[in-house]
N, C-alpha and C. Protein backbone atom coordinates (compact mmCIF):
# COMPACT_ATOMS: atom_id res chain seq x y z
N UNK A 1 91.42 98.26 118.41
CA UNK A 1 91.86 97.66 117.17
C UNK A 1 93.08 98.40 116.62
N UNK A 2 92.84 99.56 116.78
CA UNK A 2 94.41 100.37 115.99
C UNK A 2 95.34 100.03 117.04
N UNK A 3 95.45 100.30 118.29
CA UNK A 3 96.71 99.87 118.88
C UNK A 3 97.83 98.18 118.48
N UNK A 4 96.59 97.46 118.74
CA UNK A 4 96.79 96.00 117.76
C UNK A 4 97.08 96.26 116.54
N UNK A 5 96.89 97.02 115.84
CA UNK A 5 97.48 97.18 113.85
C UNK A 5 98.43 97.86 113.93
N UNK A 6 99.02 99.39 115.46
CA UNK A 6 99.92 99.80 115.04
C UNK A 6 101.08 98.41 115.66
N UNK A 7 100.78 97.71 116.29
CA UNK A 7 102.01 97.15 116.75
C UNK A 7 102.42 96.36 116.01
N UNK A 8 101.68 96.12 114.78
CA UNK A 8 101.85 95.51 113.80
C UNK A 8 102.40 93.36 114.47
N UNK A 9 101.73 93.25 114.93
CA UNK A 9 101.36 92.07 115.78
C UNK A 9 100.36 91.06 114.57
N UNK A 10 100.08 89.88 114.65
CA UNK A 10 98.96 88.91 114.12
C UNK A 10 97.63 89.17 115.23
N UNK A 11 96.96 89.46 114.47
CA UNK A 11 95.73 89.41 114.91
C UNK A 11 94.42 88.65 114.53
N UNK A 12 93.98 87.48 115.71
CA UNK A 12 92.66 86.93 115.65
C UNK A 12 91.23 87.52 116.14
N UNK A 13 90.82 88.33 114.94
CA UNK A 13 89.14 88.87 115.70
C UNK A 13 88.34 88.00 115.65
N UNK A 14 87.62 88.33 116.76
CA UNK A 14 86.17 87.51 117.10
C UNK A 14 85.33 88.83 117.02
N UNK A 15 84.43 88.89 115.36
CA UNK A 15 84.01 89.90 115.37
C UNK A 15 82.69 89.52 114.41
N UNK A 16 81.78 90.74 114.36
CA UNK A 16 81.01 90.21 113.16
C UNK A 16 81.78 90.43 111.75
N UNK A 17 81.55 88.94 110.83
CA UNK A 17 82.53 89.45 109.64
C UNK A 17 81.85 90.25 109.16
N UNK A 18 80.48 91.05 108.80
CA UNK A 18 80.41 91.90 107.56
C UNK A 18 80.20 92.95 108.23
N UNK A 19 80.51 93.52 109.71
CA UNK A 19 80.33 94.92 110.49
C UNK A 19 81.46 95.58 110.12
N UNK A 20 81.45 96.86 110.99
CA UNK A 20 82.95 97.90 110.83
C UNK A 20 84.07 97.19 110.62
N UNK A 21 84.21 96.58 111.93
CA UNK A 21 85.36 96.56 112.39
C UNK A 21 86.00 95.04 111.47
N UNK A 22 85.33 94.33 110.76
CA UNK A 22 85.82 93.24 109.87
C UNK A 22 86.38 93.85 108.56
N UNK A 23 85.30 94.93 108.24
CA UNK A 23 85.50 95.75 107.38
C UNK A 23 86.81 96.50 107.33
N UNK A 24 87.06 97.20 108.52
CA UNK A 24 88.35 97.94 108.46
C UNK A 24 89.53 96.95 108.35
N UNK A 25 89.73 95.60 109.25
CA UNK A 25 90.96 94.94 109.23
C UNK A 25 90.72 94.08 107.34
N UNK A 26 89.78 93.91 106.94
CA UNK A 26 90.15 93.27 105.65
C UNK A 26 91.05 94.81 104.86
N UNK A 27 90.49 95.84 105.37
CA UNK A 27 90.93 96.68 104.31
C UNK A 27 92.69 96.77 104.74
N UNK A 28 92.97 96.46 106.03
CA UNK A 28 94.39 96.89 106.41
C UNK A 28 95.00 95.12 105.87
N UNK A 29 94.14 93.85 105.57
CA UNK A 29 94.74 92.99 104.93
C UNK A 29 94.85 91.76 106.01
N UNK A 30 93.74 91.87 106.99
CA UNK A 30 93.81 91.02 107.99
C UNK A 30 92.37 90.21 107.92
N UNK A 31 92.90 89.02 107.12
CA UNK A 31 91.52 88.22 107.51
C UNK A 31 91.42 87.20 108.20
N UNK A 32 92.02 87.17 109.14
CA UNK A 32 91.90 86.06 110.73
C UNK A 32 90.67 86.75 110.96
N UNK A 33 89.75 86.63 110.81
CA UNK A 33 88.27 87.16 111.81
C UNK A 33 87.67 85.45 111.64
N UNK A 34 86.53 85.89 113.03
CA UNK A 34 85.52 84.64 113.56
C UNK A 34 84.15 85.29 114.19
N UNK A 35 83.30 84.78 113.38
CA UNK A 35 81.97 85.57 113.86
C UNK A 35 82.00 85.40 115.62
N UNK A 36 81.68 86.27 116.45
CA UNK A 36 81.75 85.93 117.62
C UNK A 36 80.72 85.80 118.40
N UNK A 37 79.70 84.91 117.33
CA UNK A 37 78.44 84.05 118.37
C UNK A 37 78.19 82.94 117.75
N UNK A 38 79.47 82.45 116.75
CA UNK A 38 79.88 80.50 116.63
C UNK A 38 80.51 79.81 117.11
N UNK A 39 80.58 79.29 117.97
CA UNK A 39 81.60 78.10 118.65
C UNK A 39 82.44 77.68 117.28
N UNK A 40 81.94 77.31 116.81
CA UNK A 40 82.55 75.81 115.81
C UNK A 40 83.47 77.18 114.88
N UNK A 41 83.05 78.57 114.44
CA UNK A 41 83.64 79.65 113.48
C UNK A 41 84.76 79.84 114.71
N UNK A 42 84.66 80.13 115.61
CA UNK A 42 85.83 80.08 116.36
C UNK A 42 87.01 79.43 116.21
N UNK A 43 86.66 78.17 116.46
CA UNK A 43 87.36 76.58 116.64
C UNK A 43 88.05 76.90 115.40
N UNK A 44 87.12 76.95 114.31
CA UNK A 44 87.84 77.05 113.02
C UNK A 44 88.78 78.24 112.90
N UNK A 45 88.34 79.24 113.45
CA UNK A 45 89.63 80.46 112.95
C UNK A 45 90.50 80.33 113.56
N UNK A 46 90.57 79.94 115.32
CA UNK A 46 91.70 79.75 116.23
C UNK A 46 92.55 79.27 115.47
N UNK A 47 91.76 77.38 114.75
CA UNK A 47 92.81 76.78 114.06
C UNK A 47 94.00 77.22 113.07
N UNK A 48 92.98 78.01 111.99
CA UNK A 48 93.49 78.72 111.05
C UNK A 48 94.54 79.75 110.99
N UNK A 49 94.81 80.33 112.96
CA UNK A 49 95.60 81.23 112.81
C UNK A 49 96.78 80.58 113.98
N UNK A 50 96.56 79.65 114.14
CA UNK A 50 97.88 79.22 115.08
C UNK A 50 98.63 78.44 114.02
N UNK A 51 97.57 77.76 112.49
CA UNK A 51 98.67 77.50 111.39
C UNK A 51 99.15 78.57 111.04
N UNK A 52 98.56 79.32 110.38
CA UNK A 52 99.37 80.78 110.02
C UNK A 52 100.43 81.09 111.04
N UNK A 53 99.99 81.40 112.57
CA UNK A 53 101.04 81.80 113.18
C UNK A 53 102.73 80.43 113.12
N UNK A 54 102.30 79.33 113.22
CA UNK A 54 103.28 78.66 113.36
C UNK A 54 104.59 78.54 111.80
N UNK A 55 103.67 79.25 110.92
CA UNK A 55 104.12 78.83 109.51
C UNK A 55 104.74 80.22 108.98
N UNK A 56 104.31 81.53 110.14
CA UNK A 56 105.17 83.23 110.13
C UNK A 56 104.46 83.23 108.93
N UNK A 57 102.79 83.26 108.76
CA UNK A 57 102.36 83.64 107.60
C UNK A 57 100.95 84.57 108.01
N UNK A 58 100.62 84.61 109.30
CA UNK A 58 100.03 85.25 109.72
C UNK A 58 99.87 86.75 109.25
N UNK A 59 98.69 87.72 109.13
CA UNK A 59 98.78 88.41 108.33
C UNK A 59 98.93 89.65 109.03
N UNK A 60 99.95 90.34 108.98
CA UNK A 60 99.85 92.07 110.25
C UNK A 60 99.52 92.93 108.82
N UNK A 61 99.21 94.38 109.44
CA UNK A 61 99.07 95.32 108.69
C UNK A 61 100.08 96.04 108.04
N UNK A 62 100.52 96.66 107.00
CA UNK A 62 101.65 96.94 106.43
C UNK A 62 101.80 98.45 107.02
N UNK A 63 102.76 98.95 107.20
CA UNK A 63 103.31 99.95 108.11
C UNK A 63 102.30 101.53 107.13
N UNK A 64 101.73 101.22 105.88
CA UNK A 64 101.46 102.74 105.26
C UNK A 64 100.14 102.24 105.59
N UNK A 65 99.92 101.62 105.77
CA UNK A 65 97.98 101.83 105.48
C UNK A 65 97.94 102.16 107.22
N UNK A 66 99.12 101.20 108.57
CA UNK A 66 98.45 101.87 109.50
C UNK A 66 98.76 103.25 109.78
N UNK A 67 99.62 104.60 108.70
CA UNK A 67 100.19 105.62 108.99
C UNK A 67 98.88 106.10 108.21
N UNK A 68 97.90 105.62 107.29
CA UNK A 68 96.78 106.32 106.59
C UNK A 68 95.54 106.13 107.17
N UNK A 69 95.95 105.85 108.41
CA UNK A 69 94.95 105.52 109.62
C UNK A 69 95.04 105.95 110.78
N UNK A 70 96.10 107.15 111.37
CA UNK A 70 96.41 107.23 112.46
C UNK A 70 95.74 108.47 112.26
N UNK A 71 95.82 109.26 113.59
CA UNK A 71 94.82 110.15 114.01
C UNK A 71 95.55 111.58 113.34
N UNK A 72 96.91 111.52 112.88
CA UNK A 72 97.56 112.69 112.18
C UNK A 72 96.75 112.23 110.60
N UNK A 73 96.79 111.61 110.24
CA UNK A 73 96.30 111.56 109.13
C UNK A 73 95.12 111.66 108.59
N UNK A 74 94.01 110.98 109.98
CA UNK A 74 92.69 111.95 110.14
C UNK A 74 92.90 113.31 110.05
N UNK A 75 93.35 113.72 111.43
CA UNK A 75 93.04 115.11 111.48
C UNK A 75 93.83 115.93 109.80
N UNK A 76 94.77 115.50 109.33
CA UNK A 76 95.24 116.54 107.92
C UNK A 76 94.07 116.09 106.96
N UNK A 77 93.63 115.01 106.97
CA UNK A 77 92.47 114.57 106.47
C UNK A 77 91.07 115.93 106.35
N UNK A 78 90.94 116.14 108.15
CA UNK A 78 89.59 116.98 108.48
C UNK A 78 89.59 118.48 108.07
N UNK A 79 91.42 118.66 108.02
CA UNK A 79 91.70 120.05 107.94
C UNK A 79 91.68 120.31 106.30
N UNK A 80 92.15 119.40 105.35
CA UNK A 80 91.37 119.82 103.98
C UNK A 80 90.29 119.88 103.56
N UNK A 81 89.19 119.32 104.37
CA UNK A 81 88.11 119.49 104.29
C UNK A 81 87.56 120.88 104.57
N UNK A 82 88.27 120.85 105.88
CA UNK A 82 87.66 122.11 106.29
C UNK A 82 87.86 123.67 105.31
N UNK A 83 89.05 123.52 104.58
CA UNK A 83 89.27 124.32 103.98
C UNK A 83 89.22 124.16 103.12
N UNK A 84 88.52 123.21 102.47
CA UNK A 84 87.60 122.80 100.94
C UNK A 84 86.30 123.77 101.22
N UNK A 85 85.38 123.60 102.27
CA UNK A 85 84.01 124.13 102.58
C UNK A 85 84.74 125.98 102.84
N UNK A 86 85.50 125.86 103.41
CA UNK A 86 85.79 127.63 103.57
C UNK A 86 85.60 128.16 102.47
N UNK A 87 86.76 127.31 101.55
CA UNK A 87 86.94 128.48 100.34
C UNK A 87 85.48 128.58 99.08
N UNK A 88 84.53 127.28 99.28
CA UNK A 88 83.34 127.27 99.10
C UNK A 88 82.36 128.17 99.24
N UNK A 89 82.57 128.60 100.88
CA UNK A 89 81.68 129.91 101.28
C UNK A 89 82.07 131.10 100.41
């Protein structure tokens, strides 16, 4: 999923909508998802995103939320932590 958000590409998931991973792309602003054990939720999102795609309204992720998601931003993330609990001890 992050390689797809960094390329900042349109993306159609076939996912569960209320699991992680629906969870994370609504938060990056992507709601092309399709539960992926409905035929007919399919049919319907395919539809929904080849209008979007044909109309350049399709939704990619905006370039800061995927830089507040990349693994540098974890890890400076893990390292204030870590030195939140140090200076704790």
């Amino acid at each position: 999923m992050y390689e797809y958000l960094r390329a900042q590409r349109p993306i159609l998931a076939l996912t569960d909508p209320a699991g992680d991973t629906a969870e994370k792309l609504k938060n990056m602003g992507i709601d092309t998802i399709a539960p992926l054990d409905s035929k007919e939720a399919i049919v319907e999102g395919l539809n929904r995103f080849l209008s979007l795609l044909r109309e350049n309204k399709a939704p990619v992720a905006p370039m800061d939320k995927i830089q507040s998601n990349s693994r540098e931003a974890g890890a400076e993330n893990f390292s204030v932590l870590l030195n939140e609990i140090r200076e704790d001890l």
